[in-house]
Structures are given as C-alpha cells and as structure tokens.
PDB file of N, CA and C in Angstrom:
ATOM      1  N   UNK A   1      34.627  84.294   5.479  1.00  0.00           N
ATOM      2  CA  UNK A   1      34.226  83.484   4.328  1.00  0.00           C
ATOM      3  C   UNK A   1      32.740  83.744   4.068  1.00  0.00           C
ATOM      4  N   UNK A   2      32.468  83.512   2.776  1.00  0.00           N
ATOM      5  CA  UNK A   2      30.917  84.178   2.261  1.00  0.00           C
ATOM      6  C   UNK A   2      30.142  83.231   2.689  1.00  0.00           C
ATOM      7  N   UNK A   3      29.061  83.201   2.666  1.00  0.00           N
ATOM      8  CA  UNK A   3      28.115  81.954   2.110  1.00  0.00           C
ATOM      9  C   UNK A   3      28.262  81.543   0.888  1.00  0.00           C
ATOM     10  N   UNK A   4      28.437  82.161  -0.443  1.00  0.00           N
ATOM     11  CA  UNK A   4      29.100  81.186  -1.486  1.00  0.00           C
ATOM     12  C   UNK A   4      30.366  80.245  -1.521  1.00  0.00           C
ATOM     13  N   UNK A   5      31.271  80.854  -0.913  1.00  0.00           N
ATOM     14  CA  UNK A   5      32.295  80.470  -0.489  1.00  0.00           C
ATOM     15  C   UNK A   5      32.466  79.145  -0.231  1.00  0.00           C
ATOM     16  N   UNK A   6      31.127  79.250   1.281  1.00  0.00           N
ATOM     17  CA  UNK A   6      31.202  78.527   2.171  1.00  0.00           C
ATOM     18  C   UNK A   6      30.687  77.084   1.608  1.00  0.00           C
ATOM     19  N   UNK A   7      29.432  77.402   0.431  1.00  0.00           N
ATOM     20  CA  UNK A   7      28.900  76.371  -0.072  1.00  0.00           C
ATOM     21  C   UNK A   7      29.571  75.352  -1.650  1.00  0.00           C
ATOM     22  N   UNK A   8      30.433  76.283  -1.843  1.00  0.00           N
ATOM     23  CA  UNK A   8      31.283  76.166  -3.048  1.00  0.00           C
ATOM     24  C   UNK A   8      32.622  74.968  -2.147  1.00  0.00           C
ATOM     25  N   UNK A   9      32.741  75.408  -1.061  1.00  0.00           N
ATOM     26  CA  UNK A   9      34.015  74.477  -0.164  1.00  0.00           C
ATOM     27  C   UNK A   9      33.164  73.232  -0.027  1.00  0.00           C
ATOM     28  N   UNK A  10      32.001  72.974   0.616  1.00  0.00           N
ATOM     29  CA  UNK A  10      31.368  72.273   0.770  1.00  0.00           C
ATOM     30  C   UNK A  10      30.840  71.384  -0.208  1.00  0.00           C
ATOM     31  N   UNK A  11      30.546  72.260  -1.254  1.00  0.00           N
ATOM     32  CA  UNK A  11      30.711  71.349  -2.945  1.00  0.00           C
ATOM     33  C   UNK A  11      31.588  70.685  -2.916  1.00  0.00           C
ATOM     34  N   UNK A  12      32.854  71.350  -3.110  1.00  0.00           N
ATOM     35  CA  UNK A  12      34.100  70.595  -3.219  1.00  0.00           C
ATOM     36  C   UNK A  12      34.452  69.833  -2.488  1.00  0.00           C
ATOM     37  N   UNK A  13      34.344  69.465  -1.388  1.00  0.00           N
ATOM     38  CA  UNK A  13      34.541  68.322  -0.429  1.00  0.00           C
ATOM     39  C   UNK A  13      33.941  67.425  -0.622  1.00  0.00           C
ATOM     40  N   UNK A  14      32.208  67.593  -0.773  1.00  0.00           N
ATOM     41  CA  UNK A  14      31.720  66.573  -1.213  1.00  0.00           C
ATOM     42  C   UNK A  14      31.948  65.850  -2.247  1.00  0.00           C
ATOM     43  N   UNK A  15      32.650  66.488  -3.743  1.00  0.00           N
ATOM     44  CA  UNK A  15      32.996  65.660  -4.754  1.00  0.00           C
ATOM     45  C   UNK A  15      34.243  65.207  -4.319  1.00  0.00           C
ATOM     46  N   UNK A  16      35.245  65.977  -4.000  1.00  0.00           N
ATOM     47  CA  UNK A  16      36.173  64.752  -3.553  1.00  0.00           C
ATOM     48  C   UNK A  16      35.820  63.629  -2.722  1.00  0.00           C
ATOM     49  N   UNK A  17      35.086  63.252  -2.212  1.00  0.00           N
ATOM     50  CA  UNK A  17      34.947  62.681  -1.057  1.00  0.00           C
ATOM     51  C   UNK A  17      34.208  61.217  -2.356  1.00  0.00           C
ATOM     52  N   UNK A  18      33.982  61.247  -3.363  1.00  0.00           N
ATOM     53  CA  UNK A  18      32.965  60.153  -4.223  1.00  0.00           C
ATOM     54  C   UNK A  18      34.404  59.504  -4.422  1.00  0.00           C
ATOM     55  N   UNK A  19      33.944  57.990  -4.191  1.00  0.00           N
ATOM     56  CA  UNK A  19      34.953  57.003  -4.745  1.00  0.00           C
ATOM     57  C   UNK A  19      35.540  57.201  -5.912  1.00  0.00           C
ATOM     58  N   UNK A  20      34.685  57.430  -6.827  1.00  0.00           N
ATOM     59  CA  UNK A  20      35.026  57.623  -8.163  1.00  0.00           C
ATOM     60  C   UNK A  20      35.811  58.742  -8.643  1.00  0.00           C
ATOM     61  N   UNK A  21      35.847  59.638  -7.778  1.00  0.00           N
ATOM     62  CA  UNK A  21      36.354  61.108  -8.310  1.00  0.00           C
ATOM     63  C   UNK A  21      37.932  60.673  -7.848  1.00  0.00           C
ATOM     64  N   UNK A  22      38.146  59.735  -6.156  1.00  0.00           N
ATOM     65  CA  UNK A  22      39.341  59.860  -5.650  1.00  0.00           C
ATOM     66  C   UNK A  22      39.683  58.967  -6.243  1.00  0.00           C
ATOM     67  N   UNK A  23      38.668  58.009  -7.454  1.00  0.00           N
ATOM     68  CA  UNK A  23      39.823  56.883  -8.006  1.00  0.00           C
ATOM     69  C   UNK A  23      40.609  57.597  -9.326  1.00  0.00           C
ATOM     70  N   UNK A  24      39.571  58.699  -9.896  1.00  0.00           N
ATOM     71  CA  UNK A  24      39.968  59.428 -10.889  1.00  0.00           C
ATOM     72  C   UNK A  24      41.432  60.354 -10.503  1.00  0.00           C
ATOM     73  N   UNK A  25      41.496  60.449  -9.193  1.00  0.00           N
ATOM     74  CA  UNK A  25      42.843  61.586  -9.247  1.00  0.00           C
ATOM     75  C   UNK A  25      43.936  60.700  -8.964  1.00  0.00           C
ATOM     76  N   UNK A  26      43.533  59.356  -7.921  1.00  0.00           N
ATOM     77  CA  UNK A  26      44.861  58.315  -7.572  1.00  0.00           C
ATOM     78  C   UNK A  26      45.071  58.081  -9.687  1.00  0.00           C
ATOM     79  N   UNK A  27      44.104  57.414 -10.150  1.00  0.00           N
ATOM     80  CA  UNK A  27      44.744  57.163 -11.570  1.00  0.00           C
ATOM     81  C   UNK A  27      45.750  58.391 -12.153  1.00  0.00           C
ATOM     82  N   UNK A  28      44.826  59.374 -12.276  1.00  0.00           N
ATOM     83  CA  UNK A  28      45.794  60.098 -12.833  1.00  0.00           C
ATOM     84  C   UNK A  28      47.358  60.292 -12.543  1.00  0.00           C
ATOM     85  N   UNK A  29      47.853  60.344 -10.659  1.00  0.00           N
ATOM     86  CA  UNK A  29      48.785  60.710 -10.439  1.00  0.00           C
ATOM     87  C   UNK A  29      49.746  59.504 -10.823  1.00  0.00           C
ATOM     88  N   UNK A  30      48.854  58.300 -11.091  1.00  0.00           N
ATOM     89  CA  UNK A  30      49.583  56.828 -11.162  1.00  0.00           C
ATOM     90  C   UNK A  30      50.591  57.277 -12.663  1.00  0.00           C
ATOM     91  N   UNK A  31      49.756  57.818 -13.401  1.00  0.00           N
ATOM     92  CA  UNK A  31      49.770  57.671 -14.901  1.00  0.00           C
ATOM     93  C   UNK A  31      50.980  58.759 -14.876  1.00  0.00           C
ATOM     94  N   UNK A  32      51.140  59.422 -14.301  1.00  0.00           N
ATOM     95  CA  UNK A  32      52.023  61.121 -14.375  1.00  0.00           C
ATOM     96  C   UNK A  32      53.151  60.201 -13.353  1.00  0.00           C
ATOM     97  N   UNK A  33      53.177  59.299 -12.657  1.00  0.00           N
ATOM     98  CA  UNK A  33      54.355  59.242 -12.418  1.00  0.00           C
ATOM     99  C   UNK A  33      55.268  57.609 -12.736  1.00  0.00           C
ATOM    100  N   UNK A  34      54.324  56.854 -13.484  1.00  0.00           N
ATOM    101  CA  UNK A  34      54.948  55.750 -14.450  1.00  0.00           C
ATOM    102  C   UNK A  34      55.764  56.385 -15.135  1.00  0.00           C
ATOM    103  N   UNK A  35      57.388  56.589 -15.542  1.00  0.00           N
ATOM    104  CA  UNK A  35      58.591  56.391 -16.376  1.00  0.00           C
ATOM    105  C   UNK A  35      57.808  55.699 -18.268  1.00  0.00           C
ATOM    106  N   UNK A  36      57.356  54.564 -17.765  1.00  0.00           N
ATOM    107  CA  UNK A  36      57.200  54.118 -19.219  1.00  0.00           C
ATOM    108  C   UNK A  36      56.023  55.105 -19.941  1.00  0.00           C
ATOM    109  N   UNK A  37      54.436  54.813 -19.372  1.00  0.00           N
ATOM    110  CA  UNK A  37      53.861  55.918 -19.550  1.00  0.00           C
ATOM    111  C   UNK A  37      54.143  57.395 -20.330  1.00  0.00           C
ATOM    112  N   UNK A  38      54.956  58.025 -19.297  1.00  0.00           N
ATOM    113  CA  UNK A  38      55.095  59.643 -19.465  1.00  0.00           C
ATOM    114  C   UNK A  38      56.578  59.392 -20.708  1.00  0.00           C
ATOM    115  N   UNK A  39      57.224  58.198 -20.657  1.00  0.00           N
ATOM    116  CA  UNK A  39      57.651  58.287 -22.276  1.00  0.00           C
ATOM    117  C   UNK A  39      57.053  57.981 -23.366  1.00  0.00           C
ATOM    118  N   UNK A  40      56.399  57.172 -23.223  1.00  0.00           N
ATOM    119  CA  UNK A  40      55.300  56.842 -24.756  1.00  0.00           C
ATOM    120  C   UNK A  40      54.232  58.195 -25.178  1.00  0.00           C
ATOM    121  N   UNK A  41      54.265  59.248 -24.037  1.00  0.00           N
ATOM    122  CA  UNK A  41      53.422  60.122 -24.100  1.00  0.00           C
ATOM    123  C   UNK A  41      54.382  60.939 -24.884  1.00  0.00           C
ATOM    124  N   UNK A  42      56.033  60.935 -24.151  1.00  0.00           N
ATOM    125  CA  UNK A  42      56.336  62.009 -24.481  1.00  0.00           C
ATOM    126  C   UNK A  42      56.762  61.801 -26.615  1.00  0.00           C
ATOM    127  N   UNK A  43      57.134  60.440 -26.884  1.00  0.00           N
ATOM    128  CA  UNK A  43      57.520  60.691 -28.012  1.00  0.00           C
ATOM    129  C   UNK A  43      56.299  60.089 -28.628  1.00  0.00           C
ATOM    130  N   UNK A  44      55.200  60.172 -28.382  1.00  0.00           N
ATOM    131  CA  UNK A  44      54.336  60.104 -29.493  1.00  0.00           C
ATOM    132  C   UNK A  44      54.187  61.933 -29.688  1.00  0.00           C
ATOM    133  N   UNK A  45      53.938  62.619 -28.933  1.00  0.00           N
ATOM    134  CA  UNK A  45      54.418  63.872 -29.311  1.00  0.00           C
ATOM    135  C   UNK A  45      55.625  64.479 -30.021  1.00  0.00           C
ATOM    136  N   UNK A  46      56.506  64.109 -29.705  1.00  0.00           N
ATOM    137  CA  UNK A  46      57.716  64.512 -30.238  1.00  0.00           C
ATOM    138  C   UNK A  46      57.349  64.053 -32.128  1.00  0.00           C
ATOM    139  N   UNK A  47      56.680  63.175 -32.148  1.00  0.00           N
ATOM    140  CA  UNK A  47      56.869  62.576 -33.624  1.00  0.00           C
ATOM    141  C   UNK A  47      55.420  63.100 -33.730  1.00  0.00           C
ATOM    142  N   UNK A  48      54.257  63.702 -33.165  1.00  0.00           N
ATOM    143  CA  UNK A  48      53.625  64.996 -33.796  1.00  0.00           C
ATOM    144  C   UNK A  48      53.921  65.669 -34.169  1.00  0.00           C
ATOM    145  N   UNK A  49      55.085  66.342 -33.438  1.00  0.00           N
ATOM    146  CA  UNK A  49      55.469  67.741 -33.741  1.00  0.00           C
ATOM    147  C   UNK A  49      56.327  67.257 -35.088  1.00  0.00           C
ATOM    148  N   UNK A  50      57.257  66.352 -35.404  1.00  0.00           N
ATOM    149  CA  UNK A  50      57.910  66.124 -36.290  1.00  0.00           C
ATOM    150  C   UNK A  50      56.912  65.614 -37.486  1.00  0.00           C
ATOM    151  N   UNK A  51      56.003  65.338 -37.753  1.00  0.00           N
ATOM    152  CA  UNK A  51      54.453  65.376 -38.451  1.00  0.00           C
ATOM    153  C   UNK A  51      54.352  66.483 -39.093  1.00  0.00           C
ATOM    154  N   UNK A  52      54.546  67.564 -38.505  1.00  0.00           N
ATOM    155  CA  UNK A  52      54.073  68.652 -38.315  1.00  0.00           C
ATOM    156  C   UNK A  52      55.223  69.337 -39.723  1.00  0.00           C
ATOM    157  N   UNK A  53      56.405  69.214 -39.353  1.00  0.00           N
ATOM    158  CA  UNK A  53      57.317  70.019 -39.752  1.00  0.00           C
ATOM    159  C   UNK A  53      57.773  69.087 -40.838  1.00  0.00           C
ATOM    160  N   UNK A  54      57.542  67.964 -41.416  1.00  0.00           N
ATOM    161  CA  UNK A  54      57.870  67.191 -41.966  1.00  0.00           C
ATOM    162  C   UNK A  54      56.448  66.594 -43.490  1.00  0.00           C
ATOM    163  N   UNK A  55      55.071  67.992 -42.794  1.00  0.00           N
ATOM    164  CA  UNK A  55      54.261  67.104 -43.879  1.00  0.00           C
ATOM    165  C   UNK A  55      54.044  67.517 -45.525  1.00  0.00           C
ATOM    166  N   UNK A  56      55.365  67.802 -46.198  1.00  0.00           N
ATOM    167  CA  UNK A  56      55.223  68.302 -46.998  1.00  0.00           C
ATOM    168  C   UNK A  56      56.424  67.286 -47.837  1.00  0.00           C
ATOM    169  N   UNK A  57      57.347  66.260 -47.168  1.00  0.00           N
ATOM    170  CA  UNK A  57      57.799  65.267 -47.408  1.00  0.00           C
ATOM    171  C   UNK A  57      57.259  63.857 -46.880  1.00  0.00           C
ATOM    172  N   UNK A  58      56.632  62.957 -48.055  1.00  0.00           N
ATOM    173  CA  UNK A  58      55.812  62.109 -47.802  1.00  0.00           C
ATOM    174  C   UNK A  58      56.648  61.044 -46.600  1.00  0.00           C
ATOM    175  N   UNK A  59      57.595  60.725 -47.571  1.00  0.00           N
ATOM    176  CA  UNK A  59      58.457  59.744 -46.987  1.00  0.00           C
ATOM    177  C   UNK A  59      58.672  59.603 -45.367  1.00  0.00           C
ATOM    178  N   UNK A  60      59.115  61.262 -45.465  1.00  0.00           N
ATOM    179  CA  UNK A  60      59.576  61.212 -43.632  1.00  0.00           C
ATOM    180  C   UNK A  60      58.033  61.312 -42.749  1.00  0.00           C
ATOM    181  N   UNK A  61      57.491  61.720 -42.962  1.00  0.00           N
ATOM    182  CA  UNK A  61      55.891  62.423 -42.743  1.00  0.00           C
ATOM    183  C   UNK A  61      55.305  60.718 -42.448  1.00  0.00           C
ATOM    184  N   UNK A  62      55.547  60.001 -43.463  1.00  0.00           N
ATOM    185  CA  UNK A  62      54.572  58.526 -43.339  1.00  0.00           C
ATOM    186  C   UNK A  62      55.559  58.248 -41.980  1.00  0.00           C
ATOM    187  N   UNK A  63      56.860  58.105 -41.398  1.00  0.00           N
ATOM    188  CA  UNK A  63      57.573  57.177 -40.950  1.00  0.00           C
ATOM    189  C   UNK A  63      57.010  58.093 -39.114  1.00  0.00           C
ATOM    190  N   UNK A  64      57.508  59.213 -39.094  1.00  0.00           N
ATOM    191  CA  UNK A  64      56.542  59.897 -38.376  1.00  0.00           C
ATOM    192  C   UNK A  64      55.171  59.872 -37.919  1.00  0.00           C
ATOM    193  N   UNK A  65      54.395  59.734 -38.634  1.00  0.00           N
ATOM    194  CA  UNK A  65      53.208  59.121 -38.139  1.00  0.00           C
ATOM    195  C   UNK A  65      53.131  57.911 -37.826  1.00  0.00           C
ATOM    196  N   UNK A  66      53.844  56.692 -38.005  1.00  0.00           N
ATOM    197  CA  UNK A  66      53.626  55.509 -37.788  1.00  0.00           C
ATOM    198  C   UNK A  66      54.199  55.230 -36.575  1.00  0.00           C
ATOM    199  N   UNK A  67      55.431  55.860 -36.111  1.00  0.00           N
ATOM    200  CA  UNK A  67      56.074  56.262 -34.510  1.00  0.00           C
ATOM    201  C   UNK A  67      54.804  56.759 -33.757  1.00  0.00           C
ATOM    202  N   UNK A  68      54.311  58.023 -34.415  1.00  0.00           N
ATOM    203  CA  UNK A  68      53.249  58.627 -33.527  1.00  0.00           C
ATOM    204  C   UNK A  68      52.199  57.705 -32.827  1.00  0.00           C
ATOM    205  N   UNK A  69      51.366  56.675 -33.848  1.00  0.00           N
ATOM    206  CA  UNK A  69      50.357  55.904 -33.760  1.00  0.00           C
ATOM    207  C   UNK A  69      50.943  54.995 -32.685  1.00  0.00           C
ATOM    208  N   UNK A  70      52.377  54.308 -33.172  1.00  0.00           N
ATOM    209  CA  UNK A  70      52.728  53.130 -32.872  1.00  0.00           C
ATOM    210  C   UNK A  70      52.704  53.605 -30.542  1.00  0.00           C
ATOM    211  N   UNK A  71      53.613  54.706 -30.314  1.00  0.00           N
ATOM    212  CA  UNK A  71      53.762  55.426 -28.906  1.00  0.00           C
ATOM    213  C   UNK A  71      52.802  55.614 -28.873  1.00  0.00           C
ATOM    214  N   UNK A  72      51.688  56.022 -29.571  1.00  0.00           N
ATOM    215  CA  UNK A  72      49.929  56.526 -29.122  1.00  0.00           C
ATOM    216  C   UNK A  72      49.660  55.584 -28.568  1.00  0.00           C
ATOM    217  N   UNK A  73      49.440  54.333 -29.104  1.00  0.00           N
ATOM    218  CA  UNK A  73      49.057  53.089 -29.111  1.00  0.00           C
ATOM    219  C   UNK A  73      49.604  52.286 -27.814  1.00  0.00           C
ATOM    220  N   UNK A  74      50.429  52.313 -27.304  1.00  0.00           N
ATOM    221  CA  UNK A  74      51.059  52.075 -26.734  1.00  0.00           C
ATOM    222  C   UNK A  74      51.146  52.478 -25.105  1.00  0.00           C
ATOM    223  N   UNK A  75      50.435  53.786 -25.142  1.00  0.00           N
ATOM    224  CA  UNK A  75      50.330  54.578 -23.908  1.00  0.00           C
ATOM    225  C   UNK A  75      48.647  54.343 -23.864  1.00  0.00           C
ATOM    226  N   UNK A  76      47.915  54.268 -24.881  1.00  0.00           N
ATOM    227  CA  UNK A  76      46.342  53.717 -24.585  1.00  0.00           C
ATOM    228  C   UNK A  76      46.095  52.640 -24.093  1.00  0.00           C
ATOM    229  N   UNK A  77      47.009  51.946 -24.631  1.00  0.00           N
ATOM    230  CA  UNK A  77      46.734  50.087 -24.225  1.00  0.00           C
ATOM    231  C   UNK A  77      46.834  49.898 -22.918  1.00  0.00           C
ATOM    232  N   UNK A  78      47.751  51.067 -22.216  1.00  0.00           N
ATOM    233  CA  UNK A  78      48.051  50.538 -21.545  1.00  0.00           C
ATOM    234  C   UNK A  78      47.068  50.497 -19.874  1.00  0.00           C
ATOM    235  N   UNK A  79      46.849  49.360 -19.022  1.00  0.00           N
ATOM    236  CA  UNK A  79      45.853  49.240 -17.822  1.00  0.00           C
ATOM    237  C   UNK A  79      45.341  50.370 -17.328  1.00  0.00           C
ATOM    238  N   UNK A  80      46.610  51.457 -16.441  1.00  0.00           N
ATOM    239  CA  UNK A  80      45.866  52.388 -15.957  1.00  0.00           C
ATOM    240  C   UNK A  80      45.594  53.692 -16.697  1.00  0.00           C
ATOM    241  N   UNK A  81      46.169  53.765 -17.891  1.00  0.00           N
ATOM    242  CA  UNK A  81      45.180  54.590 -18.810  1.00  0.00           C
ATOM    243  C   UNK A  81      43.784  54.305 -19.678  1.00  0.00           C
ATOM    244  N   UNK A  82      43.601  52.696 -19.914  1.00  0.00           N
ATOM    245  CA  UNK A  82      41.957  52.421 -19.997  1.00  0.00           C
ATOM    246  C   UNK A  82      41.575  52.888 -18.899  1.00  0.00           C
ATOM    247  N   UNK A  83      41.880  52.504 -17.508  1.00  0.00           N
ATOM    248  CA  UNK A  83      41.318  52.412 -15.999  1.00  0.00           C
ATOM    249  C   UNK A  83      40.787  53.752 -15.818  1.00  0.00           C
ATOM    250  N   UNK A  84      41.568  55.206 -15.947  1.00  0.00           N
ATOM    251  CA  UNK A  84      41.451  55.908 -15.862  1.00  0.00           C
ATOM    252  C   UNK A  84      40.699  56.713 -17.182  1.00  0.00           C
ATOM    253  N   UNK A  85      40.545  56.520 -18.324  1.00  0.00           N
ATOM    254  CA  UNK A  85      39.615  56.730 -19.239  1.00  0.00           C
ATOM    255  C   UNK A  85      38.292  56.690 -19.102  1.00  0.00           C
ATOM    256  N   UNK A  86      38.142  55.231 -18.453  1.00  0.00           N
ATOM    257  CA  UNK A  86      36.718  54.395 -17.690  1.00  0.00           C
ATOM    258  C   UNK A  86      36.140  55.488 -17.023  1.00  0.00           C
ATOM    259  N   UNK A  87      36.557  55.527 -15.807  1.00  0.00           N
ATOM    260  CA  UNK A  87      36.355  56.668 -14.659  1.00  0.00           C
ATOM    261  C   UNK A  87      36.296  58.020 -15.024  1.00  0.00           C
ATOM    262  N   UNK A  88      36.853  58.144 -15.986  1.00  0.00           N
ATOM    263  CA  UNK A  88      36.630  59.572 -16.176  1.00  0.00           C
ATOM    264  C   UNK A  88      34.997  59.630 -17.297  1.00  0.00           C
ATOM    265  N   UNK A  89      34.683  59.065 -18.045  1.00  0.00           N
ATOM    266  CA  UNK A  89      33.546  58.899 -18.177  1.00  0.00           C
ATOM    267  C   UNK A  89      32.630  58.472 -17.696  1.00  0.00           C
ATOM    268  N   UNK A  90      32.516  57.722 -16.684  1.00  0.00           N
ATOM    269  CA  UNK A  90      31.703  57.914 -15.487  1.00  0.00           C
ATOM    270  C   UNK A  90      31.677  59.086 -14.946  1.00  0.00           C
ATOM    271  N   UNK A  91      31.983  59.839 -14.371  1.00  0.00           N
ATOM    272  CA  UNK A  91      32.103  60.866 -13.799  1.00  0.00           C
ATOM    273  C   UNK A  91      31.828  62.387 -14.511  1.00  0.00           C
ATOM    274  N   UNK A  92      31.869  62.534 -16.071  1.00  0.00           N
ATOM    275  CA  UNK A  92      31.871  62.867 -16.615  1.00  0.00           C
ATOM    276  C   UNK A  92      30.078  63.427 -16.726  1.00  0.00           C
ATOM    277  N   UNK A  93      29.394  62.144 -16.628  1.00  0.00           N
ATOM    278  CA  UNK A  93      27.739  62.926 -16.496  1.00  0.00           C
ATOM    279  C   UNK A  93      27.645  64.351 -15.084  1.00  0.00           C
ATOM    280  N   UNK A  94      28.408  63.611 -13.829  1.00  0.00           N
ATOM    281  CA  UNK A  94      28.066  64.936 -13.028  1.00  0.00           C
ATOM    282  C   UNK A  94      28.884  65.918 -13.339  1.00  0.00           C
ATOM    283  N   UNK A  95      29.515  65.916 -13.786  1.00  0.00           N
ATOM    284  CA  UNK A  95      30.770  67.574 -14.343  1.00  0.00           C
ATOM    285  C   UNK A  95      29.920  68.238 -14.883  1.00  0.00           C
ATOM    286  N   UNK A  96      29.496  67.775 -15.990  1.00  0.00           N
ATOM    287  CA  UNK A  96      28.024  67.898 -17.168  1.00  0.00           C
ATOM    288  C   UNK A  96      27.327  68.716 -16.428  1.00  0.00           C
ATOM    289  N   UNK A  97      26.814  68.077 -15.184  1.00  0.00           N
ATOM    290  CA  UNK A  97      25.643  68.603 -14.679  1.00  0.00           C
ATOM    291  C   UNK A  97      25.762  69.696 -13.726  1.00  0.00           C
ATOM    292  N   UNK A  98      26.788  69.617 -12.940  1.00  0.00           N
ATOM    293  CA  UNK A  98      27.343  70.794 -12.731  1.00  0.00           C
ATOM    294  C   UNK A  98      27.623  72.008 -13.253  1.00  0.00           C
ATOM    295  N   UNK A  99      28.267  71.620 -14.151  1.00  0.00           N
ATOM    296  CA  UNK A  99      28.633  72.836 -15.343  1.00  0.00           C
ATOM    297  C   UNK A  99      27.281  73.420 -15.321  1.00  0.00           C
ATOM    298  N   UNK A 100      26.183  72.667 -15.761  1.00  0.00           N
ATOM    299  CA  UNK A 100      24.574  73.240 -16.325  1.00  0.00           C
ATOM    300  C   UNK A 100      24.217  73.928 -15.216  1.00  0.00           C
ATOM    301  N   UNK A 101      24.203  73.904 -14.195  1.00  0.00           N
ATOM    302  CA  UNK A 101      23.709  74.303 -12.811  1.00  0.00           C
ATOM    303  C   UNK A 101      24.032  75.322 -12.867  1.00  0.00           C
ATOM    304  N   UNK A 102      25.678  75.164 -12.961  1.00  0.00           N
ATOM    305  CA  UNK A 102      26.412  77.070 -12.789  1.00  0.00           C
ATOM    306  C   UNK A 102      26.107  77.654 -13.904  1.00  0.00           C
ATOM    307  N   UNK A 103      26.053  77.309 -14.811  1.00  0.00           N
ATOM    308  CA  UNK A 103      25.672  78.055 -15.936  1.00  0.00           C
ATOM    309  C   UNK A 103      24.457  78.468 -16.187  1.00  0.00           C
TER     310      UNK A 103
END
C-alpha cells in the first residue's frame, strides 16, 4: 500500500467515524428500506415519466403532475427524509471542503 493510499484509508476512516456522517448513512439505509417511502418515491416518478410523455395533452399532463407533487410531497414530509436532508447539509460544508483540497 502507498503512502497515498495509506492516507486516503485513513481519511476515510476518519470521516466515517463523525457522528454525523454515520447518522447520514444509518438515515439513508432507513429511507431505502421503508416499503412506504421507496413507494411514494417510486410513483412520484412513474407519474414524471408519465409528465413526460403526456405534455402535449393538457388534461392528462395536469392530472399527472398533481400525482407527481401529491407522492413528492409525501415522501418529503416524511421524518426520516427531513432527518436525513438536515444531516446531509450539515455535512455538506466538509465534502465542500474536501472536494477544494483535492482539487
């Protein structure tokens, strides 16, 4: 193993190791394996894509978007996707700063 390597592993341990980063990945996996969640995700998409293919008829196009918003809405509201929104903007200044470093 290099010395970059070595210090790049050592990076990485250390950010996992911040409360905040391991509350950021427990949220996420929370969110990926809620049933209700990963359906409000899935058909507010589904009625994007039907947005999509539909915006040249007002009628169906309005009823479509209002599904979309309504499942959007619905998967935002909900606890551990604020929770995890939160945290991820926290965390979000050192990514930032990281990024700048390597770059």
């Amino acid at each position: 193993m290099t010395e970059l390597e070595r210090k790049t592993q050592a990076l990485k341990d250390a950010l996992l190791s911040l409360p905040e980063v391991q509350r950021f990945f427990s949220l996420r996996e929370q969110i990926a394996a809620d049933p209700y969640l990963m359906e409000q995700q899935e058909l507010a998409k589904d009625h994007q894509k039907k947005m999509m293919k539909t915006i040249h008829e007002a009628a169906l196009y309005q009823h479509h978007k209002a599904a979309y918003e309504h499942h959007l809405d619905l998967f935002e509201a909900h606890p551990l996707v604020q929770n995890y929104e939160a945290i991820k903007a926290e965390i979000k200044p050192l990514l930032d700063q990281l990024q700048a470093i390597i770059e």
